[in-house]
Protein backbone atom coordinates (compact mmCIF):
# COMPACT_ATOMS: atom_id res chain seq x y z
CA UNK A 1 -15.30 -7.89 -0.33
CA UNK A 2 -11.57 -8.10 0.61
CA UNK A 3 -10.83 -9.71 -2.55
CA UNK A 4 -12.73 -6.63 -4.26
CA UNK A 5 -11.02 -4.15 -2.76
CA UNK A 6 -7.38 -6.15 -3.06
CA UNK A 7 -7.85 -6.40 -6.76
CA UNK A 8 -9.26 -2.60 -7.29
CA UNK A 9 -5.85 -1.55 -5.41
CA UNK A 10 -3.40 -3.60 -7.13
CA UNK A 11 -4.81 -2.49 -10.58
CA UNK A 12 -4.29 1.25 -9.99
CA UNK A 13 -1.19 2.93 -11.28
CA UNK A 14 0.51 3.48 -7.97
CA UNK A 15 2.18 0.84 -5.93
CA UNK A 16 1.35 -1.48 -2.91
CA UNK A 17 3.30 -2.29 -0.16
CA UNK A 18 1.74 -5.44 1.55
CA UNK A 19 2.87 -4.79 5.59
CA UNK A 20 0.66 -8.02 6.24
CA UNK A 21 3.55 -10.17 7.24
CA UNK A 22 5.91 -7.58 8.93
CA UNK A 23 6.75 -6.86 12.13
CA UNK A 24 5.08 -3.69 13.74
CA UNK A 25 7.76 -3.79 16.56
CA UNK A 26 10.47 -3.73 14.47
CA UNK A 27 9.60 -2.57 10.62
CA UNK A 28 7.40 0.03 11.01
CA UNK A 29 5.46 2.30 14.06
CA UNK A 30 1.65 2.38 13.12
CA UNK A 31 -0.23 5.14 14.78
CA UNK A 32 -4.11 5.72 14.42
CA UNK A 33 -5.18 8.64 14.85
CA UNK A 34 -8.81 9.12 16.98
CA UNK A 35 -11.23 9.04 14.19
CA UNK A 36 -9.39 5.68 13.12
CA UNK A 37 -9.63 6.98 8.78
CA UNK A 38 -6.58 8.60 8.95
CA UNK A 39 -2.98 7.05 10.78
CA UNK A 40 0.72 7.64 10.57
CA UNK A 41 3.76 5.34 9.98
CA UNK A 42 7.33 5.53 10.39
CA UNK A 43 9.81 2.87 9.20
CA UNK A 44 12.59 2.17 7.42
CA UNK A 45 11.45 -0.04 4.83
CA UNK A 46 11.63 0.58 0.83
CA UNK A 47 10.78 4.27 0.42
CA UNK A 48 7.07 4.39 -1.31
CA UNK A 49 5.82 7.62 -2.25
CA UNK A 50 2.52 10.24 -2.10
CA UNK A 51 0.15 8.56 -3.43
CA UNK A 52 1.06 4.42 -3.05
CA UNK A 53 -0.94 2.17 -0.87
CA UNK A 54 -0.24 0.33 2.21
CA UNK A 55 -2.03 -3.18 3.23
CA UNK A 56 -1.46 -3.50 6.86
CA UNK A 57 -2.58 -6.06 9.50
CA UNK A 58 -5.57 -5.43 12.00
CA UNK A 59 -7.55 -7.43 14.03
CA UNK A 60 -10.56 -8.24 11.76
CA UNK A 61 -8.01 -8.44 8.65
CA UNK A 62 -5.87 -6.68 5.97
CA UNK A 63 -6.52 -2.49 5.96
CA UNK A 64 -5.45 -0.27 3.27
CA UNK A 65 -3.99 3.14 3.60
CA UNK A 66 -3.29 5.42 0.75
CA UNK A 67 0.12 7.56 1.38
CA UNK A 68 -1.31 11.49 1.56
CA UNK A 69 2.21 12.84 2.30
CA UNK A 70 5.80 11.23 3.14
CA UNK A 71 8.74 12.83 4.56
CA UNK A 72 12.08 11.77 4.91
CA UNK A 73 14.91 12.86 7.42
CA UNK A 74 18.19 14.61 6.48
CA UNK A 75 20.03 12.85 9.36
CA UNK A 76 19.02 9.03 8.76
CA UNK A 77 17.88 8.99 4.75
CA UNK A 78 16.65 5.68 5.02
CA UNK A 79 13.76 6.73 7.58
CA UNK A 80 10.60 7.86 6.22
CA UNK A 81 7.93 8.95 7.97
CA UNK A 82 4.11 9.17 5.92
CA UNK A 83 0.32 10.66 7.07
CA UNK A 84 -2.43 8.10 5.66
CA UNK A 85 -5.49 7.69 4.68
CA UNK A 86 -7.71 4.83 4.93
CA UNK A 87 -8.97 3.56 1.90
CA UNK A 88 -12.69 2.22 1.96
CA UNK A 89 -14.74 0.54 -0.80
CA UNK A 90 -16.79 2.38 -2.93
């Protein structure tokens, strides 16, 4: 199923940024939000953009989030903050 859904995002037009092997203490700040389908990260790492995919760690394996909207901040450009969405198999 993983390999599925890992091939299905890497084929779409949009790009993937594979978190897998970062550092959530000092790369990026993941935070779920309660119904666990929708999360937000900060970080500093290369700016993606609305619509790109993110493949980040979890317990029972690799999740993917699809960026709904990213912001960046005047004061520090090479912050970015983004609202996700959890991309599921269909």
């Amino acid at each position: 199923m993983l390999k599925s859904v890992l091939s299905w995002l890497f084929s779409e037009k949009n790009r993937t940024y594979d978190y897998t092997g970062l550092s959530a203490e000092s790369d990026y700040i993941f935070e779920p939000t309660e119904d666990a389908n929708s999360a937000y990260i900060t970080s500093t790492r290369d700016l993606p953009k609305s619509g790109d995919l993110l493949v980040l760690p979890a317990r029972d394996g690799p999740v993917c989030y699809r960026i709904l909207q990213l912001d960046t901040y005047n004061d520090s450009p090479d912050l970015w903050t983004a609202q996700l969405e959890r991309v599921t198999e269909s």
